[in-house]
N, C-alpha and C. Protein backbone atom coordinates (compact mmCIF):
# COMPACT_ATOMS: atom_id res chain seq x y z
N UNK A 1 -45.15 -157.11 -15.94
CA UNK A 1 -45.18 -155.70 -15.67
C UNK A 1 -45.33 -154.96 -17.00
N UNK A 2 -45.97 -154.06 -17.10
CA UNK A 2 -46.81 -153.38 -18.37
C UNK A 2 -45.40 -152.33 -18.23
N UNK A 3 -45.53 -151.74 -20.01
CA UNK A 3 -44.26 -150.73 -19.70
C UNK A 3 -45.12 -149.80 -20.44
N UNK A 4 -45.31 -148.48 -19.51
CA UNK A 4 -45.96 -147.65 -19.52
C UNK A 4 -45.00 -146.37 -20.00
N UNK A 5 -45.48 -145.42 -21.39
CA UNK A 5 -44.69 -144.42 -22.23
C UNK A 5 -44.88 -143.30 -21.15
N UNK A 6 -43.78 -142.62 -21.35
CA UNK A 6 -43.78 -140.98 -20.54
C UNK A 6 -43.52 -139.86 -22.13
N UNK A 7 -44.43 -138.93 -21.84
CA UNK A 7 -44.05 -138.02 -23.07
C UNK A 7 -42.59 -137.25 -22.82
N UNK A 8 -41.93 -137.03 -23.32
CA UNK A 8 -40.52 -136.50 -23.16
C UNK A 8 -41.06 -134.79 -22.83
N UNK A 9 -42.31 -134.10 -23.57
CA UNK A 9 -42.57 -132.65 -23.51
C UNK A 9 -43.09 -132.40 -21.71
N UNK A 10 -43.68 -133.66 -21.34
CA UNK A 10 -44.68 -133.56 -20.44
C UNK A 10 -43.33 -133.57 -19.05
N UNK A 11 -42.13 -134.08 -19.48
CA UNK A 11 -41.00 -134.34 -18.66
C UNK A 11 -40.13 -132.82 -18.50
N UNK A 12 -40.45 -132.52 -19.96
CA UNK A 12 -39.81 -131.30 -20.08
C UNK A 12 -39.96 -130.28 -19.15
N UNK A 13 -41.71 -130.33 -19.24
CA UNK A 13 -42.10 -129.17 -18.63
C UNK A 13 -42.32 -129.21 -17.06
N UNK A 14 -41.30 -130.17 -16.32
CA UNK A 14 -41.33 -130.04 -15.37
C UNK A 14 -40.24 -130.03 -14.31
N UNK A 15 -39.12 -129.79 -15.33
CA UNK A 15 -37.91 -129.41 -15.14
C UNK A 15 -37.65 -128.45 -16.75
N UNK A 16 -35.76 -127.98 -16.31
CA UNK A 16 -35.42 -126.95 -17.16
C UNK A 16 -35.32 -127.69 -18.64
N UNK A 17 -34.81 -129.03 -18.43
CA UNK A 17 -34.45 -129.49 -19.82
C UNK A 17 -34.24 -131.34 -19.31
N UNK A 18 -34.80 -132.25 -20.05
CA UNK A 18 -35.05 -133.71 -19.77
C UNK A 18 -33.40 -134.38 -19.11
N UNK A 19 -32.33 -133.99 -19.41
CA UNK A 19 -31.14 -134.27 -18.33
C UNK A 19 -31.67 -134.00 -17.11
N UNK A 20 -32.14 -132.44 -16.47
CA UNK A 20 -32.31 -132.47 -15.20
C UNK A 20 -33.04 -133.04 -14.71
N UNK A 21 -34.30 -133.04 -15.57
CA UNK A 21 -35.36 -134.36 -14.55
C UNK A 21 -35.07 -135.43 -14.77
N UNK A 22 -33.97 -136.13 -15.26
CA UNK A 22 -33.42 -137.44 -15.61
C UNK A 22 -32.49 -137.47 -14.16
N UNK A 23 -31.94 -136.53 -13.95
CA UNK A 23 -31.20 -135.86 -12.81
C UNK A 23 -31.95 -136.37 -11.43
N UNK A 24 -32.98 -135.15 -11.63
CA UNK A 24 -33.89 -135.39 -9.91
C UNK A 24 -34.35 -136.74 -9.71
N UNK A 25 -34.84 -137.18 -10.84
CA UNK A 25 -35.55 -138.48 -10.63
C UNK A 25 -34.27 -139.42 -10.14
N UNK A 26 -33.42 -139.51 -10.84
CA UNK A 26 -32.76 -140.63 -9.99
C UNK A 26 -32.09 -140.50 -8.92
N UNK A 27 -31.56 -139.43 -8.23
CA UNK A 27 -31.52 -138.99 -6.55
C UNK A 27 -32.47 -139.59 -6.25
N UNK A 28 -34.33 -138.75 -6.72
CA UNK A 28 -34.86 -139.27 -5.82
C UNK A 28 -35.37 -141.13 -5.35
N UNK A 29 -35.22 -141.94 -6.67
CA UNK A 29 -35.39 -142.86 -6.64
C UNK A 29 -34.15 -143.75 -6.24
N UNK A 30 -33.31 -142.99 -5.97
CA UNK A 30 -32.74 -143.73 -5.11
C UNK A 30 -32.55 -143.45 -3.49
N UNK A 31 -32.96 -142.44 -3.29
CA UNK A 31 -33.71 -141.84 -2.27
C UNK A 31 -34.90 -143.13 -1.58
N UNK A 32 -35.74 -143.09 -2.73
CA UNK A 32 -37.00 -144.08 -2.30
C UNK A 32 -36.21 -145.73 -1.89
N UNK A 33 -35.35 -145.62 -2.40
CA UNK A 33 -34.89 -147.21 -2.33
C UNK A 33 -34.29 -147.38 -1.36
N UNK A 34 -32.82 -146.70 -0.45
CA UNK A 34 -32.53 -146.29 0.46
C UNK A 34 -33.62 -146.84 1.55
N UNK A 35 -35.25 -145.47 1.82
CA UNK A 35 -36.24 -145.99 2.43
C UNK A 35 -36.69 -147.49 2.58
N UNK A 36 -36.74 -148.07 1.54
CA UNK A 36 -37.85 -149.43 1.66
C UNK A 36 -36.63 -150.27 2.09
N UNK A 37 -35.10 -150.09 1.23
CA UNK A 37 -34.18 -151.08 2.40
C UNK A 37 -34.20 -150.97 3.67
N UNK A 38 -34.44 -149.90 4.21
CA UNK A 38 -34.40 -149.78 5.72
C UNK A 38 -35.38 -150.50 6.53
N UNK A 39 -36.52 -150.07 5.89
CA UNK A 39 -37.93 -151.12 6.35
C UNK A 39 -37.63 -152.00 6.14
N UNK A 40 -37.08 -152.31 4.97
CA UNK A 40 -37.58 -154.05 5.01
C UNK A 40 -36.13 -154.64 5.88
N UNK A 41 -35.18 -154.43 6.27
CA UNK A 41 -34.20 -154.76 6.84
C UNK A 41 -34.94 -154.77 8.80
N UNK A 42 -35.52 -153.72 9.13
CA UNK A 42 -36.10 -153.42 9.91
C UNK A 42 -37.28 -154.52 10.36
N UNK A 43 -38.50 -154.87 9.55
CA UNK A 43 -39.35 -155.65 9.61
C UNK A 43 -38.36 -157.16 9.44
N UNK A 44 -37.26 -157.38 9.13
CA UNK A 44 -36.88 -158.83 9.18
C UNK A 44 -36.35 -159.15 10.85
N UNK A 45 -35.57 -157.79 10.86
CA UNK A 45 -34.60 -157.79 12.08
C UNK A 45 -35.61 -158.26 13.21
N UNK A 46 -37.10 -157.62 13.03
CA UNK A 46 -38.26 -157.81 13.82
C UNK A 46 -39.04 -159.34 14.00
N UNK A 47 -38.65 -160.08 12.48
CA UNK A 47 -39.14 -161.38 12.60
C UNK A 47 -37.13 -162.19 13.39
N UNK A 48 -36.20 -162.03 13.57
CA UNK A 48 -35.35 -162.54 13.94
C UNK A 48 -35.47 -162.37 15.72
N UNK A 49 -35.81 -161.30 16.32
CA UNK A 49 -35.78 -161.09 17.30
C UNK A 49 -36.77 -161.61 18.08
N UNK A 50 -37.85 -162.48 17.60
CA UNK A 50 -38.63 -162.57 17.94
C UNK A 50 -38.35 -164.22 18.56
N UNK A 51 -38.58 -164.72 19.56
CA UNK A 51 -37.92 -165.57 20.50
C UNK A 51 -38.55 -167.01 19.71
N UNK A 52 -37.68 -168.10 19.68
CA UNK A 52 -37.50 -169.19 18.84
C UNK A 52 -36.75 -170.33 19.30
N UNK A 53 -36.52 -171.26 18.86
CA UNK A 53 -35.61 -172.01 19.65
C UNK A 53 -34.24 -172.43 18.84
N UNK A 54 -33.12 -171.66 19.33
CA UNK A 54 -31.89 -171.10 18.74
C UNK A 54 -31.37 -172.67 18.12
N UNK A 55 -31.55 -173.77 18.81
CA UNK A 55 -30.71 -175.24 19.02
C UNK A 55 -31.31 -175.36 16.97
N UNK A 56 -32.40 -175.36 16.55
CA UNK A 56 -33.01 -175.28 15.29
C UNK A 56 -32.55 -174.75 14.32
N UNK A 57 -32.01 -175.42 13.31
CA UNK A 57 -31.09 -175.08 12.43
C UNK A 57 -32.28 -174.66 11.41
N UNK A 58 -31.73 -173.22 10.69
CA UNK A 58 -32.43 -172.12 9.68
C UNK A 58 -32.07 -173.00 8.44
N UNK A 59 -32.57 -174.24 8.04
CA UNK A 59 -32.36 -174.63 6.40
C UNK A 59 -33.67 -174.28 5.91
N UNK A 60 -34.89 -174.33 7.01
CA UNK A 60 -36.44 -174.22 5.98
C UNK A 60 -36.51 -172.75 5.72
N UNK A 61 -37.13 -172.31 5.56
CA UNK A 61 -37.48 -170.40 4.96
C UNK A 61 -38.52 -170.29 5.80
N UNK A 62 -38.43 -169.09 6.60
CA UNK A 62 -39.15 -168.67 7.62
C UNK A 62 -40.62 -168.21 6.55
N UNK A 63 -41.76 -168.60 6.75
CA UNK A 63 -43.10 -168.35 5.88
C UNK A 63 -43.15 -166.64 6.08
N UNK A 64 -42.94 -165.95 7.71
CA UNK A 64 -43.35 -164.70 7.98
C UNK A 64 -42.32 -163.89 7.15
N UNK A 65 -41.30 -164.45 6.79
CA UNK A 65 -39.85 -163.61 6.10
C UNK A 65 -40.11 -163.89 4.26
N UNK A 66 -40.52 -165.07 4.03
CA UNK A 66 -41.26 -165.01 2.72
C UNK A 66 -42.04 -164.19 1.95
N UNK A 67 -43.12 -163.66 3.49
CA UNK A 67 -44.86 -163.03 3.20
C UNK A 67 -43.92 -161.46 3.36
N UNK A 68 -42.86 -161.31 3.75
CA UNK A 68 -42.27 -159.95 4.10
C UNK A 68 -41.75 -159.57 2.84
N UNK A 69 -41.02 -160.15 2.15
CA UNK A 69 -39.95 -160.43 0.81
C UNK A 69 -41.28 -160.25 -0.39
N UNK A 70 -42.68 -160.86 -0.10
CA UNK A 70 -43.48 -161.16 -1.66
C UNK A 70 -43.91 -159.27 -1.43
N UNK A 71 -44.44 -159.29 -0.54
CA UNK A 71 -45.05 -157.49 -0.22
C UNK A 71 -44.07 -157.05 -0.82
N UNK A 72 -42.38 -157.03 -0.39
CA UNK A 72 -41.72 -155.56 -1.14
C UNK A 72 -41.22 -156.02 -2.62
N UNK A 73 -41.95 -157.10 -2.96
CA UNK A 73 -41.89 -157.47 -4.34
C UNK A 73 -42.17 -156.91 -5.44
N UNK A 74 -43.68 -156.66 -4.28
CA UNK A 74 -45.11 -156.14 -5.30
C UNK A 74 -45.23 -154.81 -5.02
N UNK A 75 -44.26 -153.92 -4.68
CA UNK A 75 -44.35 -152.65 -4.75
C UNK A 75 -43.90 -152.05 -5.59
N UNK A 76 -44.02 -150.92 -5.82
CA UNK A 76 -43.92 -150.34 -7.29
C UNK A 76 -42.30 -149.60 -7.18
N UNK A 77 -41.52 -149.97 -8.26
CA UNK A 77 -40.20 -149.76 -8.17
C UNK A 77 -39.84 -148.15 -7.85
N UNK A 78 -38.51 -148.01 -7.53
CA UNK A 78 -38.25 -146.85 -7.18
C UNK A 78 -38.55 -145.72 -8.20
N UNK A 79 -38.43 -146.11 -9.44
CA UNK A 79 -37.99 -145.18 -10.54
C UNK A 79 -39.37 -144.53 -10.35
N UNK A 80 -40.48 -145.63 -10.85
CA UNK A 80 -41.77 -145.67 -10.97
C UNK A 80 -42.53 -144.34 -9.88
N UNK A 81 -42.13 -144.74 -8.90
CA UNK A 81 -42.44 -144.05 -7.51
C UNK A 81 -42.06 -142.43 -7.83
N UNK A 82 -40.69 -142.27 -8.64
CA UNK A 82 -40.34 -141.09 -8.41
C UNK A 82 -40.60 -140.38 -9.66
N UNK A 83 -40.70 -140.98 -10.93
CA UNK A 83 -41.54 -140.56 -11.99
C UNK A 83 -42.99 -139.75 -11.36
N UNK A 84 -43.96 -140.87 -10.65
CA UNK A 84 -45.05 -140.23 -10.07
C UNK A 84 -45.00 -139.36 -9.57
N UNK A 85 -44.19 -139.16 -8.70
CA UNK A 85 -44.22 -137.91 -7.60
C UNK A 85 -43.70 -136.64 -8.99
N UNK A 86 -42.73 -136.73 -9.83
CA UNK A 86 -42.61 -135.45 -10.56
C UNK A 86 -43.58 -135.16 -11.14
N UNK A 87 -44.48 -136.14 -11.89
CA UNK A 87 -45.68 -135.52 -13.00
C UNK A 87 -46.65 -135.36 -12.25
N UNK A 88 -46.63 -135.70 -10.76
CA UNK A 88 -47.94 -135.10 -9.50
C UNK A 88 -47.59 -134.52 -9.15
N UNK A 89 -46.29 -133.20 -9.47
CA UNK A 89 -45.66 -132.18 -8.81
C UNK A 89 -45.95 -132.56 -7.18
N UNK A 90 -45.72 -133.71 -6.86
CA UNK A 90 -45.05 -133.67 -5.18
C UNK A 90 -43.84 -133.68 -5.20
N UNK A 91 -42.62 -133.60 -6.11
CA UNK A 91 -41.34 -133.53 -5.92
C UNK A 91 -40.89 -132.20 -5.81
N UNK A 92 -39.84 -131.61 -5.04
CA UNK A 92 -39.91 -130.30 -5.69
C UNK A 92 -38.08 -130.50 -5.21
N UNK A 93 -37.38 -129.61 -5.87
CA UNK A 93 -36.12 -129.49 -5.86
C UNK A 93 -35.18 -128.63 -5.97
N UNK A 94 -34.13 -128.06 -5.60
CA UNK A 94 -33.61 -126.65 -5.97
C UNK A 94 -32.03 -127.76 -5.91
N UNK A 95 -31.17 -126.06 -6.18
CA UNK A 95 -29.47 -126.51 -6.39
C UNK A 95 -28.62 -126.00 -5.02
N UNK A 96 -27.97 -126.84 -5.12
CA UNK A 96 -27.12 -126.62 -3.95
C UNK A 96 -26.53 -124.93 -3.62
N UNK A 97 -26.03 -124.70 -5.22
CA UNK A 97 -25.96 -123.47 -5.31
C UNK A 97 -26.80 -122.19 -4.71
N UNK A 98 -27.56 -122.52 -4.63
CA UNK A 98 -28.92 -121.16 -4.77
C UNK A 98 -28.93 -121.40 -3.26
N UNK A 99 -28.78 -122.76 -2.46
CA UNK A 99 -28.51 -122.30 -0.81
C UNK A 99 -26.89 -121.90 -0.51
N UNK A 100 -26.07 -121.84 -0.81
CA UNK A 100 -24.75 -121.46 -0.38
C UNK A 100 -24.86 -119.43 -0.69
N UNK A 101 -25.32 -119.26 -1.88
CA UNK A 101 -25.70 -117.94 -1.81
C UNK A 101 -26.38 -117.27 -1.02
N UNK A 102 -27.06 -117.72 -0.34
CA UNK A 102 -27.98 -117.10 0.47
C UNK A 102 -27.29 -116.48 1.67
């Protein structure tokens, strides 16, 4: 995995000061992570339910639960994900504060 530089100005300018977008980003990336556990917990639950013959003891590794596990391998980490979305301004965020005032 290549480790790719972020400019600290380019971070700046997309929050008030590099704490807060140090801030949003990791809510949201853990936000994103949250998501893909669910799927992928979801897509297994989907290969378990799927009718088999119970008497067969689970020592080999199911191939379809393997090919499920290499996919969310090769996806691009949470942080990564939520870095993108701030410097593609698809993130957007406010303070808890500014809704209780209202």
């Amino acid at each position: 995995m290549a480790i790719k530089t972020l400019e600290i100005k380019e971070l700046e300018a997309k929050a008030k000061n590099v704490y807060e977008a140090i801030v949003v980003l990791s809510k949201r990336a853990r936000q994103i992570n949250e998501e893909t556990k669910l799927e992928f917990q979801q897509r297994i639950e989907n290969l378990v339910a799927l009718p088999g013959n119970p008497d067969e003891v689970e020592d080999v590794a199911n191939p379809d639960q393997l090919k499920i596990s290499l996919e969310f391998e090769k996806r691009p980490k949470p942080t990564e994900e939520a870095i993108e979305e701030l410097m593609n301004d698809q993130l957007e965020y406010r303070y808890k504060e500014d809704e209780e005032k209202k």
